[in-house]
PDB file of N, CA and C in Angstrom:
ATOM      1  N   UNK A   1       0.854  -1.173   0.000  1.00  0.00           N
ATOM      2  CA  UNK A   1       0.000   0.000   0.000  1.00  0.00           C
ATOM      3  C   UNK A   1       0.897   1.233   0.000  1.00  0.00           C
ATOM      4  N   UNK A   2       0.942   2.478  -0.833  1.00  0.00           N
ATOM      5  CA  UNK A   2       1.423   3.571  -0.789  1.00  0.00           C
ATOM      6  C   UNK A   2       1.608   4.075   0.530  1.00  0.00           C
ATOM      7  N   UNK A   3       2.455   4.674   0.870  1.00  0.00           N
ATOM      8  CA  UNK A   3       2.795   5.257   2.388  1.00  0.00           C
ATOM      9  C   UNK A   3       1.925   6.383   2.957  1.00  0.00           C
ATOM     10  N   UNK A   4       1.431   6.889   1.273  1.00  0.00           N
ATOM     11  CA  UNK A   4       0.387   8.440   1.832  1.00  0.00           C
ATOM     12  C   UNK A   4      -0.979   7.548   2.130  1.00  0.00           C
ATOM     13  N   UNK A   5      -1.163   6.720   1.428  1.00  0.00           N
ATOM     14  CA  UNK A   5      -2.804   5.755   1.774  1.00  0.00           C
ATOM     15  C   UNK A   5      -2.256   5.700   2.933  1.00  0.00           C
ATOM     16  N   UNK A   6      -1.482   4.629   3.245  1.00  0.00           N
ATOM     17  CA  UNK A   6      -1.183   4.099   4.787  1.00  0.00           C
ATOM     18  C   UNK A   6      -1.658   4.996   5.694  1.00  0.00           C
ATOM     19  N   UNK A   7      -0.433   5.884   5.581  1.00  0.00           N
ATOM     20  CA  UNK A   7      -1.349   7.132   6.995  1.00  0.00           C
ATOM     21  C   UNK A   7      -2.214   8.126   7.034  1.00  0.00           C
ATOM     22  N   UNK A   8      -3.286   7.792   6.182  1.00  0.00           N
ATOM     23  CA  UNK A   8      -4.567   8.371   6.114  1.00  0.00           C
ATOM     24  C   UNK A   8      -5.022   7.368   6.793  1.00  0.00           C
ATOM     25  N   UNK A   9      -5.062   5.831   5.761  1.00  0.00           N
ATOM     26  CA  UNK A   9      -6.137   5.016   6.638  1.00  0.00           C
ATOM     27  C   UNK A   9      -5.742   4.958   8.170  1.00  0.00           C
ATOM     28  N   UNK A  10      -4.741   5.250   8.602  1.00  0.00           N
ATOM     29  CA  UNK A  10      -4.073   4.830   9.912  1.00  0.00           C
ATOM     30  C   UNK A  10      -4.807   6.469  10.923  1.00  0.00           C
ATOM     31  N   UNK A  11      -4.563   7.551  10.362  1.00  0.00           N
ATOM     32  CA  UNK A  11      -5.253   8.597  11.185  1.00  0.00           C
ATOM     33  C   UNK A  11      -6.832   8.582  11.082  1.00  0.00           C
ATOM     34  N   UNK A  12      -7.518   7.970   9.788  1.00  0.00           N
ATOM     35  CA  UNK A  12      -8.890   7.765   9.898  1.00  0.00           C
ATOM     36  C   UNK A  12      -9.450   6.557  11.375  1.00  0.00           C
ATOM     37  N   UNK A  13      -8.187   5.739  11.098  1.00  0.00           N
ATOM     38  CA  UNK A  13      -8.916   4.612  12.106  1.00  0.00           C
ATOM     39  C   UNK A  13      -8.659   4.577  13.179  1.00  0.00           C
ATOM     40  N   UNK A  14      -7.655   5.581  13.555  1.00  0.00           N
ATOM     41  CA  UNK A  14      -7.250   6.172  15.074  1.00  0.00           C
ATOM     42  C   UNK A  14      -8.321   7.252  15.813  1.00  0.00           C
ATOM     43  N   UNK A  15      -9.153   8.001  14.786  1.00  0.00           N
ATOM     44  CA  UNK A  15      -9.884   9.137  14.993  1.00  0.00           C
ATOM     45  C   UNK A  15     -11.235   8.258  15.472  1.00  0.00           C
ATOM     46  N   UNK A  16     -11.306   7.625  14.642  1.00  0.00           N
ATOM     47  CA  UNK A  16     -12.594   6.881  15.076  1.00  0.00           C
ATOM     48  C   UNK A  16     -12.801   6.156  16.223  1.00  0.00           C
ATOM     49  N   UNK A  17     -11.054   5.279  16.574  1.00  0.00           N
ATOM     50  CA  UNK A  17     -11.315   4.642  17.731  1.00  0.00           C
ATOM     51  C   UNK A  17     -11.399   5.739  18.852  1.00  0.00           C
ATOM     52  N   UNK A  18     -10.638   6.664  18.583  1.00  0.00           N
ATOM     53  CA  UNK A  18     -10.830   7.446  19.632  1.00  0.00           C
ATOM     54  C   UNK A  18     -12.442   7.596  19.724  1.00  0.00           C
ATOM     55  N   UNK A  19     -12.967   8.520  19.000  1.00  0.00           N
ATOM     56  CA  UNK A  19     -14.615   8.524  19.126  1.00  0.00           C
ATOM     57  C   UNK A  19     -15.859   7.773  19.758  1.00  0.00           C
ATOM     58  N   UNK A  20     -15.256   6.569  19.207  1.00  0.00           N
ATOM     59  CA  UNK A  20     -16.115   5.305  19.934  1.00  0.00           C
ATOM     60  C   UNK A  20     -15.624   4.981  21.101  1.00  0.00           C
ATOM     61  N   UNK A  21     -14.264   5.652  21.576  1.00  0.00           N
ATOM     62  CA  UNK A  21     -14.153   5.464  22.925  1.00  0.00           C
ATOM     63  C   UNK A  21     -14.929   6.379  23.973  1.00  0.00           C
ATOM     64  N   UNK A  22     -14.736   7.485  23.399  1.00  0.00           N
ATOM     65  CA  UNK A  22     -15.328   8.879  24.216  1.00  0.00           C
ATOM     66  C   UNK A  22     -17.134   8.768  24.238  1.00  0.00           C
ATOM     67  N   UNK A  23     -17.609   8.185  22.746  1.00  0.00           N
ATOM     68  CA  UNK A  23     -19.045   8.002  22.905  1.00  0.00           C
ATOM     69  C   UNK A  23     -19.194   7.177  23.800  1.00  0.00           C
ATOM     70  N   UNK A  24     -18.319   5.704  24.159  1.00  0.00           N
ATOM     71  CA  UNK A  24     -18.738   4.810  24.989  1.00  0.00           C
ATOM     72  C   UNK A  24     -18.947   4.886  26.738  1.00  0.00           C
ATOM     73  N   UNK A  25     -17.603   6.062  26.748  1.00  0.00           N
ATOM     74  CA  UNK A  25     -17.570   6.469  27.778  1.00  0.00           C
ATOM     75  C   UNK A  25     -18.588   7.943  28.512  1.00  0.00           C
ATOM     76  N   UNK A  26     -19.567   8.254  27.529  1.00  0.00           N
ATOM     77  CA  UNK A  26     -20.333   9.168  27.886  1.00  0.00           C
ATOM     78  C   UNK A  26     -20.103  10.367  27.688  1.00  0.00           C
ATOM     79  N   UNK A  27     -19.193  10.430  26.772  1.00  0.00           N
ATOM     80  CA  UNK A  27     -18.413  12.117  25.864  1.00  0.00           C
ATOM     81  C   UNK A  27     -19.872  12.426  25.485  1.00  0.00           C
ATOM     82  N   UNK A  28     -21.540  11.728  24.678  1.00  0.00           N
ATOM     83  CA  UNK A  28     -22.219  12.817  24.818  1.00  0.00           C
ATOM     84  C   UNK A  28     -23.139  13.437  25.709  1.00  0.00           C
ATOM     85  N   UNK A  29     -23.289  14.353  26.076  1.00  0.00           N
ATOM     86  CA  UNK A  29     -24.144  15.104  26.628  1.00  0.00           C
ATOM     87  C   UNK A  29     -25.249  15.320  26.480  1.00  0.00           C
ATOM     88  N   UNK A  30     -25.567  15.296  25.532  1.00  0.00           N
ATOM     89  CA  UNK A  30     -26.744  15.410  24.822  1.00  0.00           C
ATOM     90  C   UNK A  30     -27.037  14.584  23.411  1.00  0.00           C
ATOM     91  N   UNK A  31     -28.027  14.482  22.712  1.00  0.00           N
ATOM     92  CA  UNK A  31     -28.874  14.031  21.716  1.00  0.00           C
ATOM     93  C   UNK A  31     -28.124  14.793  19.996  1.00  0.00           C
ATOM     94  N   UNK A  32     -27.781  16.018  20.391  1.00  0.00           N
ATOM     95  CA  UNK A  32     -26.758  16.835  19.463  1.00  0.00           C
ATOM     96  C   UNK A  32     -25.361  16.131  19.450  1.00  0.00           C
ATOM     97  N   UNK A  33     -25.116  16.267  20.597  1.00  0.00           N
ATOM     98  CA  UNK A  33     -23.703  15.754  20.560  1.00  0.00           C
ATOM     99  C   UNK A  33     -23.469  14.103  20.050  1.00  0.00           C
ATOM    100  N   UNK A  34     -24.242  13.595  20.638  1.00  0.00           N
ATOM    101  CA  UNK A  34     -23.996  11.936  20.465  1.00  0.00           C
ATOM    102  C   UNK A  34     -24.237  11.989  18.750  1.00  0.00           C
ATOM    103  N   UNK A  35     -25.569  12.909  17.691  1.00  0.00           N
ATOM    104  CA  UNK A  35     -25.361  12.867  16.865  1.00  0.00           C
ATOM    105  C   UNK A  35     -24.202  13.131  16.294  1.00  0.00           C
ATOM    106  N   UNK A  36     -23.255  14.475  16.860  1.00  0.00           N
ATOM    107  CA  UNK A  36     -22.484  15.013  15.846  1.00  0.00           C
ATOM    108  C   UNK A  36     -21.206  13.520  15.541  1.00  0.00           C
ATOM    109  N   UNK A  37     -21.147  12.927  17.203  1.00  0.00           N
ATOM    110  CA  UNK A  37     -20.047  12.265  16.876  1.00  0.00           C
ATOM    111  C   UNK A  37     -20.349  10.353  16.188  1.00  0.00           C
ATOM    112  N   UNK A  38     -21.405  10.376  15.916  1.00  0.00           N
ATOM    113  CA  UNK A  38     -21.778   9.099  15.600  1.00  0.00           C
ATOM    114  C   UNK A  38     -21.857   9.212  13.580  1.00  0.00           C
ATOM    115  N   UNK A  39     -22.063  11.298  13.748  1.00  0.00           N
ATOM    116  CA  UNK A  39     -21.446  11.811  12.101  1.00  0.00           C
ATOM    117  C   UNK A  39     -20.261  11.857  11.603  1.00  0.00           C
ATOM    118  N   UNK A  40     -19.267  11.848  12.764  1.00  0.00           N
ATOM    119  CA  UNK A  40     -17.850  11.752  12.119  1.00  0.00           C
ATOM    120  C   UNK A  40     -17.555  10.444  12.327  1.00  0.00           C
ATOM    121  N   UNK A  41     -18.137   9.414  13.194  1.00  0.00           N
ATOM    122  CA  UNK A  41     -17.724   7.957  13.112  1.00  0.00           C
ATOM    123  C   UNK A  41     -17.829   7.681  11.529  1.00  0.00           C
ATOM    124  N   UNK A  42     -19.127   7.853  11.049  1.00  0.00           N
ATOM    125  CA  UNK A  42     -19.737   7.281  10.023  1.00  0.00           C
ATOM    126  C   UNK A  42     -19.000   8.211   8.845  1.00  0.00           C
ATOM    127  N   UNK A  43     -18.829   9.313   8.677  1.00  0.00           N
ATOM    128  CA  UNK A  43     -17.670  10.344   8.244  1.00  0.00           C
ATOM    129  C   UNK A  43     -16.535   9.549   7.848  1.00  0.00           C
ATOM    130  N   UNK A  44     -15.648   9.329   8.968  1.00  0.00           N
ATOM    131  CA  UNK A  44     -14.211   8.091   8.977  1.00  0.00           C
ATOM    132  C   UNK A  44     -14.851   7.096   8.241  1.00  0.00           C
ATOM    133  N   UNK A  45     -15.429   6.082   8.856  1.00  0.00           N
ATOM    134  CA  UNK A  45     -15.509   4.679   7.603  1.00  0.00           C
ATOM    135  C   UNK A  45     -16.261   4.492   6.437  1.00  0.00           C
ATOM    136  N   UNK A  46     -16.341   5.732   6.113  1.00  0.00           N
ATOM    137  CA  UNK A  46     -16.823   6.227   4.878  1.00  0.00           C
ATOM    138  C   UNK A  46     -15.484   6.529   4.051  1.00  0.00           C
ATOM    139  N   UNK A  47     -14.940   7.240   4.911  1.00  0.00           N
ATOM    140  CA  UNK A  47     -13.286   7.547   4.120  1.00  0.00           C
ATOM    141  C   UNK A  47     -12.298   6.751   4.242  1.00  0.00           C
ATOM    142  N   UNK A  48     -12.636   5.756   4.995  1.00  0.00           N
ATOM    143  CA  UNK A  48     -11.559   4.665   4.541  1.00  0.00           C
ATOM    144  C   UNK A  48     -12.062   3.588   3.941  1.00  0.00           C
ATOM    145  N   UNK A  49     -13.274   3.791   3.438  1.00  0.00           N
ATOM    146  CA  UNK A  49     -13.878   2.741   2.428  1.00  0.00           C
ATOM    147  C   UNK A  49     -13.668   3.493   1.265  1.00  0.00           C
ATOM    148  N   UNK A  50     -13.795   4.511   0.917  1.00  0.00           N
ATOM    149  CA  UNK A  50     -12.834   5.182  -0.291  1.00  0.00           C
ATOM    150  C   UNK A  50     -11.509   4.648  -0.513  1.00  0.00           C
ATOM    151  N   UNK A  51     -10.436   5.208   0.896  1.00  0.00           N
ATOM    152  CA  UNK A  51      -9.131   4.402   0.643  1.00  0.00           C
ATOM    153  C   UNK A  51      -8.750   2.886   0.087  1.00  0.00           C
ATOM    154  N   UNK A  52      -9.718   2.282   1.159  1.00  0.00           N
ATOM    155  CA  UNK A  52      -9.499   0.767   0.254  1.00  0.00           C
ATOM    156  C   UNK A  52      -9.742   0.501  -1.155  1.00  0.00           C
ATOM    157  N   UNK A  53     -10.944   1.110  -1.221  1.00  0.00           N
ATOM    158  CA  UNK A  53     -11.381   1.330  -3.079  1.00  0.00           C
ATOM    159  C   UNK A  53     -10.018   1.976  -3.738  1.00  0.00           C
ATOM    160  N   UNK A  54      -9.548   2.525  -3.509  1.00  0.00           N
ATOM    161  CA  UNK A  54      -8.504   3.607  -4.336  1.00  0.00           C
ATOM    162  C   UNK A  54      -6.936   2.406  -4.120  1.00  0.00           C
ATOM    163  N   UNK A  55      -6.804   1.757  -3.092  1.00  0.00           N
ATOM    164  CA  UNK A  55      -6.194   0.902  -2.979  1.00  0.00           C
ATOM    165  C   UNK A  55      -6.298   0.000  -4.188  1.00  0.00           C
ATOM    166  N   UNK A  56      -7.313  -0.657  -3.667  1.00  0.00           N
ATOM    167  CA  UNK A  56      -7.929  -2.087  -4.672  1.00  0.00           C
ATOM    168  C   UNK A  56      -7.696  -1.334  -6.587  1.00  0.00           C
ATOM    169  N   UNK A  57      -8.052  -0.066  -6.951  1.00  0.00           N
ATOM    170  CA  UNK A  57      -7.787   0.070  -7.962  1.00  0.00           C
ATOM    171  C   UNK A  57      -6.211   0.109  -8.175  1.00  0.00           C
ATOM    172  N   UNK A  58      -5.670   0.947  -7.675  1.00  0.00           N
ATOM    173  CA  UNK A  58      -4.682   1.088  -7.839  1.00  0.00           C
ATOM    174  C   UNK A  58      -3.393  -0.081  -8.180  1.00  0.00           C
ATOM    175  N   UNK A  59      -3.936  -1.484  -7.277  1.00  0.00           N
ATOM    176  CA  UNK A  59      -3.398  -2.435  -7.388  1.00  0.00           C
ATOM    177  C   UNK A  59      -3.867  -3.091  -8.581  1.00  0.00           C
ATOM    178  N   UNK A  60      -5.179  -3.110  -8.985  1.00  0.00           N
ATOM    179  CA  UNK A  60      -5.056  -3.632 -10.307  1.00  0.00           C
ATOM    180  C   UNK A  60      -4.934  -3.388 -11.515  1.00  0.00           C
ATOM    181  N   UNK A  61      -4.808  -1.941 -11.513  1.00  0.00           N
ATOM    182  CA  UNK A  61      -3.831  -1.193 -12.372  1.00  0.00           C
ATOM    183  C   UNK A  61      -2.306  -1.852 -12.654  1.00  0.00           C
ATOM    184  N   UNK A  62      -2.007  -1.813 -11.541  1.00  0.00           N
ATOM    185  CA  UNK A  62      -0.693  -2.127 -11.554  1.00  0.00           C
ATOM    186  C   UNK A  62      -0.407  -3.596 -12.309  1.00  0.00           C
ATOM    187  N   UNK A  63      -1.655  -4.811 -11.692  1.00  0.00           N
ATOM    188  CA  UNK A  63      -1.187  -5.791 -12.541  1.00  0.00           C
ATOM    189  C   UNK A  63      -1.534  -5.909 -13.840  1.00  0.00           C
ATOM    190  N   UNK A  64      -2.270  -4.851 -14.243  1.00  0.00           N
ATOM    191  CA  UNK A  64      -2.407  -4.704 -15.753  1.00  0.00           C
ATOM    192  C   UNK A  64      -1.665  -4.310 -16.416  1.00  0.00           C
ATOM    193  N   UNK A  65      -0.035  -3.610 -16.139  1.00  0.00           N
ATOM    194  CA  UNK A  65       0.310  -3.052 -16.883  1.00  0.00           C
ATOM    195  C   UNK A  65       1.406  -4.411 -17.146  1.00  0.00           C
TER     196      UNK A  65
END
């Protein structure tokens, strides 16, 4: 995997665990909040389901040539 993919997917999936830690632990306060952060959970593995896609092409590019 390219080194710039790598540490995207690696800060996407660090951000998130963080998130799901703080939601688990009662980071929301409210009905707003628990939304905003259950929007950037879903935000992150949204963007690293891009990365893998861009991965997966990229690699079979490669064995095409």
């Amino acid at each position: 995997m390219d080194k710039y993919l790598e540490y995207l997917r690696k800060q996407f999936s660090e951000r998130q665990d963080s998130l799901a830690l703080a939601l688990a632990d009662g980071a929301a306060k409210s009905f707003e909040d628990y939304r905003q952060l259950v929007g950037e959970i879903r935000g992150l593995s949204f963007a690293q389901l891009c990365v893998s896609d861009l991965v997966r092409k990229l690699e079979n590019d490669d064995d095409e040539t």
